[in-house]
Protein backbone atom coordinates (compact mmCIF):
# COMPACT_ATOMS: atom_id res chain seq x y z
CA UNK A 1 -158.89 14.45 11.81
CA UNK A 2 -158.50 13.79 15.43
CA UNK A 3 -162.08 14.20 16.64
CA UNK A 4 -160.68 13.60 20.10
CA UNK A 5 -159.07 16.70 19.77
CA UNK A 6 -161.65 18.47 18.37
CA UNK A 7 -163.80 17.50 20.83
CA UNK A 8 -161.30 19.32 23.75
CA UNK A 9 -160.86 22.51 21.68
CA UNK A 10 -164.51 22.77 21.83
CA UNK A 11 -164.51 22.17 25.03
CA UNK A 12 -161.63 24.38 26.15
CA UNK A 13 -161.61 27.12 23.47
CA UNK A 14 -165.19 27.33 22.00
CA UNK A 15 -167.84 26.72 23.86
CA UNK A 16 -167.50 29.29 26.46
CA UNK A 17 -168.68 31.96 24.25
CA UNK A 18 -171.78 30.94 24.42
CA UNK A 19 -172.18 31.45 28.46
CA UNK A 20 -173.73 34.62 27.80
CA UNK A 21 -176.65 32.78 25.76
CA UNK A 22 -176.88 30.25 28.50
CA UNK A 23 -176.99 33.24 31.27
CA UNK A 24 -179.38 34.94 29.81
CA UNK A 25 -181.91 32.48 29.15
CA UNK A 26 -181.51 30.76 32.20
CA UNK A 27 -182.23 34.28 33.81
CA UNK A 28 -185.10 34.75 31.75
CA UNK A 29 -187.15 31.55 32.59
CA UNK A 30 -186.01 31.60 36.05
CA UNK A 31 -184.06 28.24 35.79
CA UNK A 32 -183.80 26.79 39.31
CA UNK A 33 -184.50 23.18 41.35
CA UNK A 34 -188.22 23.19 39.94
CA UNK A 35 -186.85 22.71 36.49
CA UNK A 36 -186.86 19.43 34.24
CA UNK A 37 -184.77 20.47 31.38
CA UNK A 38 -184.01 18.66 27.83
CA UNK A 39 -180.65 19.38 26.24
CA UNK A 40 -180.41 18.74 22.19
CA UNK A 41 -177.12 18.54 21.04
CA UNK A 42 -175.79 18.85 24.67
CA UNK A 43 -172.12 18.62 23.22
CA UNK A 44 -169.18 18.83 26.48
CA UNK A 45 -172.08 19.52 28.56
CA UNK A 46 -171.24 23.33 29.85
CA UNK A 47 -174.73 24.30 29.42
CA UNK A 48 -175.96 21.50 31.22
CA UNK A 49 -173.29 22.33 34.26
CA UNK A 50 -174.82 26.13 34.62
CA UNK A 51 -178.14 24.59 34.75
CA UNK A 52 -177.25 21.75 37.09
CA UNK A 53 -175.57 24.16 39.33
CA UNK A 54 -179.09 26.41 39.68
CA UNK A 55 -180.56 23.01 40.90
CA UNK A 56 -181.97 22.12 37.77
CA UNK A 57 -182.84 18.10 36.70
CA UNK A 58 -180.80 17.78 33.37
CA UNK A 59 -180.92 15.02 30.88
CA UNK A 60 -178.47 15.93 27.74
CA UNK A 61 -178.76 13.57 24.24
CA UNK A 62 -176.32 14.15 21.80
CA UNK A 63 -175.89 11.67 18.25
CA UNK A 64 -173.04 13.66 16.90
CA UNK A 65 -169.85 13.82 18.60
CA UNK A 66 -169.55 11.05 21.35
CA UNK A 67 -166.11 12.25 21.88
CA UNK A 68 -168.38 15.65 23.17
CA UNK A 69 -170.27 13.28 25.26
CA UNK A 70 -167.70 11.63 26.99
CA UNK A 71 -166.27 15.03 27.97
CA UNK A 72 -169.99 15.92 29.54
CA UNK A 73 -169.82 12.81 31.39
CA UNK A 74 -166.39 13.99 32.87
CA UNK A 75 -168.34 17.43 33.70
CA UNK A 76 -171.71 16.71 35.13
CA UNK A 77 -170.34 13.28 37.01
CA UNK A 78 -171.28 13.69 40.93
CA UNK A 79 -168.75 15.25 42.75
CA UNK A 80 -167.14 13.94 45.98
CA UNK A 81 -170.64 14.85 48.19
CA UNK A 82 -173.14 14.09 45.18
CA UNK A 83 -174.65 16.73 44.81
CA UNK A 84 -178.99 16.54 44.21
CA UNK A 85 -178.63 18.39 40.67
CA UNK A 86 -175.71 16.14 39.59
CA UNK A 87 -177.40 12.86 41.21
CA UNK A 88 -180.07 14.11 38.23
CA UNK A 89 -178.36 14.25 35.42
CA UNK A 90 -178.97 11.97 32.36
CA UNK A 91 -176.36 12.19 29.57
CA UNK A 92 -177.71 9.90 26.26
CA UNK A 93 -176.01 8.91 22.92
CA UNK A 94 -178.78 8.91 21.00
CA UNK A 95 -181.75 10.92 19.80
CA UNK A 96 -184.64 12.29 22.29
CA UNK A 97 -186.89 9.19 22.50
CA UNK A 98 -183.44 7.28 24.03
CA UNK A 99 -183.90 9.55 26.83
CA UNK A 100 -187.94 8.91 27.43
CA UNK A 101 -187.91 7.55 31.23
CA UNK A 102 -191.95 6.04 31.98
CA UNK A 103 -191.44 6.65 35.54
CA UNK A 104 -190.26 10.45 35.45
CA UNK A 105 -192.12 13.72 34.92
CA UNK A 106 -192.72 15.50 31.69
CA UNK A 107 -189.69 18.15 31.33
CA UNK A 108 -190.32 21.28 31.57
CA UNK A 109 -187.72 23.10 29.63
CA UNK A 110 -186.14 21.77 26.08
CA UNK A 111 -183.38 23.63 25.19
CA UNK A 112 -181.13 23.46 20.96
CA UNK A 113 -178.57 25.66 22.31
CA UNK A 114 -176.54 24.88 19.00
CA UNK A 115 -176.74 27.81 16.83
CA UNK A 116 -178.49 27.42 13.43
CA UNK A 117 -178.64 29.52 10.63
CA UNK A 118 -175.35 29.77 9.33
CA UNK A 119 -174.76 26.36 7.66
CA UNK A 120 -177.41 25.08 4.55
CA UNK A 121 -180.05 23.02 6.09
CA UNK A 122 -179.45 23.58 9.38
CA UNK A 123 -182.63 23.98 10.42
CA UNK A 124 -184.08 20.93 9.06
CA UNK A 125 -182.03 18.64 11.60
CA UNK A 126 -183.45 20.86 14.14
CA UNK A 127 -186.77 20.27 13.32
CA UNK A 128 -186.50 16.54 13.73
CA UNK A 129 -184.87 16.77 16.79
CA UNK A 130 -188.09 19.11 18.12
CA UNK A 131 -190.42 16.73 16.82
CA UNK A 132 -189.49 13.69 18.67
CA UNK A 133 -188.17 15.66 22.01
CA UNK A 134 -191.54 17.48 22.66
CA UNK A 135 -193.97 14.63 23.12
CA UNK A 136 -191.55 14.49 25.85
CA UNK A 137 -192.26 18.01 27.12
CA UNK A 138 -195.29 19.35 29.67
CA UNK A 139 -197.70 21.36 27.50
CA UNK A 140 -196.55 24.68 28.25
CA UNK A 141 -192.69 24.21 28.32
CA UNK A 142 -190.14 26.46 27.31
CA UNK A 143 -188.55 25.17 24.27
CA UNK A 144 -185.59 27.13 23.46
CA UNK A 145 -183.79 27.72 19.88
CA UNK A 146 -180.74 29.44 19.08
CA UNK A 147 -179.24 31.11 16.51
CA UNK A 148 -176.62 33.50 14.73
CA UNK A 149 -177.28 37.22 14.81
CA UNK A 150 -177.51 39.54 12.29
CA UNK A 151 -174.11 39.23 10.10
CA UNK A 152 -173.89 43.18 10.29
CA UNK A 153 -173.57 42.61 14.12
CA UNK A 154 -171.67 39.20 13.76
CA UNK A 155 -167.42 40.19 12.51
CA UNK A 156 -167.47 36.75 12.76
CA UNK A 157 -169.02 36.46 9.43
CA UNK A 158 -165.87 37.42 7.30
CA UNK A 159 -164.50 34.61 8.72
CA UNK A 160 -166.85 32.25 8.33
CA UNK A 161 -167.39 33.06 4.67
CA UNK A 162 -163.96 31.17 4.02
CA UNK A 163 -166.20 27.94 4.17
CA UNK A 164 -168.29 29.21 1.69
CA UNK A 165 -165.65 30.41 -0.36
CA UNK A 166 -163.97 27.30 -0.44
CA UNK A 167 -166.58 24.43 0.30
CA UNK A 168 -167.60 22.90 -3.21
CA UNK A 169 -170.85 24.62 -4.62
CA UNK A 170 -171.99 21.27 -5.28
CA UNK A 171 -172.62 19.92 -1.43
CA UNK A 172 -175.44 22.18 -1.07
CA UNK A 173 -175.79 21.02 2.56
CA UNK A 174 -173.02 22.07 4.86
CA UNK A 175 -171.76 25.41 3.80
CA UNK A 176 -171.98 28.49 5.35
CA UNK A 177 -174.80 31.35 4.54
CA UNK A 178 -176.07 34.51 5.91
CA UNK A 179 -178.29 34.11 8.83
CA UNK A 180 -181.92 35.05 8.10
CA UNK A 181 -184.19 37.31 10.20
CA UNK A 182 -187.02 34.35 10.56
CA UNK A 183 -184.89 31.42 11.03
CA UNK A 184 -185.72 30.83 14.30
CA UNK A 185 -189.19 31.26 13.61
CA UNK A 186 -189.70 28.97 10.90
CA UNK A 187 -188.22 26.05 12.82
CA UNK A 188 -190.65 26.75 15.65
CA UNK A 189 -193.91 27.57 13.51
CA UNK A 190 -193.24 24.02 11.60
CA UNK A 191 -192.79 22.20 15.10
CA UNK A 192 -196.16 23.41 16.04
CA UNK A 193 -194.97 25.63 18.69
CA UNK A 194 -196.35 28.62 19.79
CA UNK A 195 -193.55 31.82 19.68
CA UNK A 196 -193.54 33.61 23.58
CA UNK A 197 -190.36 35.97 23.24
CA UNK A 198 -186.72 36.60 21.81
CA UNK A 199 -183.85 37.81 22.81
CA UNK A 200 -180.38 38.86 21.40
CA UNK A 201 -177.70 38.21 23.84
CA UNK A 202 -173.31 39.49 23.18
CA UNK A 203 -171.30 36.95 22.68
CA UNK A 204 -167.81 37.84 21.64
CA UNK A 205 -165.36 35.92 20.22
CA UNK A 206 -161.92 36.41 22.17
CA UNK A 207 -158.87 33.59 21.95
CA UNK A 208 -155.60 34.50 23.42
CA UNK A 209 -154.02 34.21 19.82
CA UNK A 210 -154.86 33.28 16.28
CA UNK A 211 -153.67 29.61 16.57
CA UNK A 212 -156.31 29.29 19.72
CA UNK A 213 -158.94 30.97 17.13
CA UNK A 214 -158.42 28.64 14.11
CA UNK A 215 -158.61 25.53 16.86
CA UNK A 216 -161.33 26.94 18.65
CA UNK A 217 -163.73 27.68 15.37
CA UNK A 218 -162.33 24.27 13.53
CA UNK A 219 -164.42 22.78 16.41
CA UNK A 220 -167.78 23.96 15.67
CA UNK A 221 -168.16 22.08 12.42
CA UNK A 222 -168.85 24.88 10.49
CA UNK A 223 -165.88 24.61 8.17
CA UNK A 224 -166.04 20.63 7.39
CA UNK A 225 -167.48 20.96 3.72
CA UNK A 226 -164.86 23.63 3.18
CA UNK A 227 -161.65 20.62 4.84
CA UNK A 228 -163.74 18.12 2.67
CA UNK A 229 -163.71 20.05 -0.86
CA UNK A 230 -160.08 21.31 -0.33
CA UNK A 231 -157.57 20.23 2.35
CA UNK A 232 -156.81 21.01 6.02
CA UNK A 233 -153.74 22.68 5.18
CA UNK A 234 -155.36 25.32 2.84
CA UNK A 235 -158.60 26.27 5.00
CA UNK A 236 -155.78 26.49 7.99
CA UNK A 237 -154.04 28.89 5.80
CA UNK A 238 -157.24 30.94 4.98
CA UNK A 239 -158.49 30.94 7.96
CA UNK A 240 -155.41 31.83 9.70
CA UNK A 241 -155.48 35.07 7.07
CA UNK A 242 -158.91 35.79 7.33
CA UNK A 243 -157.98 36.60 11.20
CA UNK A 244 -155.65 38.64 11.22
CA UNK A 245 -157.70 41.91 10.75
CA UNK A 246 -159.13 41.26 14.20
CA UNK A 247 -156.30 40.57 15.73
CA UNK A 248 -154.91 43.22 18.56
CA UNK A 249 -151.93 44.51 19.53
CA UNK A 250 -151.03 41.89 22.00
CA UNK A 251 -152.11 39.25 19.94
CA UNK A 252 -155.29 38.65 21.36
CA UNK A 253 -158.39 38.17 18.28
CA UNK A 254 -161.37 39.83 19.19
CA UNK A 255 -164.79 39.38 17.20
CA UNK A 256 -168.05 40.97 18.00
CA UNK A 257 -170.56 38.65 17.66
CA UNK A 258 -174.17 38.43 18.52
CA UNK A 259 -176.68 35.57 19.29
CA UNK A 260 -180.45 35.14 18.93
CA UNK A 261 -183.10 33.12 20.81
CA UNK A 262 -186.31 32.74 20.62
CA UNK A 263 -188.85 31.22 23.62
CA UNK A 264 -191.55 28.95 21.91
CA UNK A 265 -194.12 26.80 24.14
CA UNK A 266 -195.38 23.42 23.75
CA UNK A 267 -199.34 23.33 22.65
């Protein structure tokens, strides 16, 4: 696997169906150069950018993918007249306490902008990334947590039952389920954080053709038990199959899918 690769489709392909999420919560909490906001998982950094760009301080810390990282370090690096948001920006390789800087303010935002609820035990990892990034949070903060809609609103979700179908029962961890109503909730209620709002936002999934769809989901991870049990070339295959009813005339796939947040505070 060429996680270099990966790392651009992500980049390039995936990620940028998630702006909507990113809009509307930024909206919603009225992001903006008074802002001292936590990234989790910051990935290639996009949601970082749109915050950065609305003036905001941004530290990112991601443990996952440095080949993500390095990409977020190409984003949010100061342009040619060094911008104050961009002069602000922390990117770390490492967990929340790696970012923990004595001599700056409490943040006042944290923000898991990668989905959970789809993959067994994904919420777990999520609540050990909470627990050690909210000590470094003002009490009061926003911390944000996202996560797949409804699979009756998702079409996404045929799809994505190809790594269930063909991940090995026996991982446990890794494959793909049905996202529950409470997900979100649980996460924050065993964090110790106090539920203040939700939202679903629209997110389609649109690729210009079914080889840009296969790349573009291949990058979020989700079907790695599934490559793992089996092989790349047969989850290509099945995947490649499973798109073709929403695929359009001009080629184009086109997936209705829908995201949900939820706004907890810090105690």
């Amino acid at each position: 696997m060429d996680l270099g690769a990966r790392a651009r489709d992500w980049s390039e392909i995936q990620e940028r169906m998630l702006v909507p999420l990113y809009e509307a919560v930024y909206e919603r909490l009225e992001v903006g150069p008074a802002t001292r906001l936590l990234g989790l998982g910051c990935g290639s950094g996009l949601a970082l950018l749109m915050a950065a760009s609305r003036g905001a301080a941004v530290t990112g810390v991601d443990s996952s993918s440095p080949e993500r990282l390095a990409l977020a370090r190409e984003r949010l690096a100061p342009g040619p007249w060094g911008t104050r948001a961009r002069a602000e920006t922390r990117l770390v390789d490492g967990s929340p306490r790696d970012a923990t800087d004595a001599k700056a303010p409490a943040y006042t935002l944290v923000t898991a902008f990668e989905p959970i609820g789809c993959l067994a035990g994904d919420s777990e990892g999520l609540g050990e990334l909470l627990a050690s990034a909210t000590p470094l949070a003002e009490r009061g903060a926003a911390v944000v947590l996202a996560g797949w809609g409804p699979p009756e609103r998702c079409a996404t979700s045929s799809v994505l039952r190809v790594a269930t179908k063909l991940a090995d029962p026996l991982r446990g961890g890794g494959s793909w389920r049905p996202a529950l109503r409470d997900d979100l909730e649980e996460v924050a209620q065993r964090a110790g954080l106090k539920p203040d709002g939700s939202g679903r936002v629209a997110c389609p999934f649109g690729y210009a053709d079914v080889d840009s769809a296969v790349r573009g989901l291949l990058s979020t991870g989700l079907f790695d038990a599934a490559i793992s049990a089996t092989d790349q070339e047969q989850v290509d295959k099945e995947l490649t199959e499973s798109l073709h009813p929403h695929q359009r005339r001009d080629g184009t796939v086109w997936m209705p899918t829908v995201f949900r947040y939820l706004i907890a505070r810090v105690a």
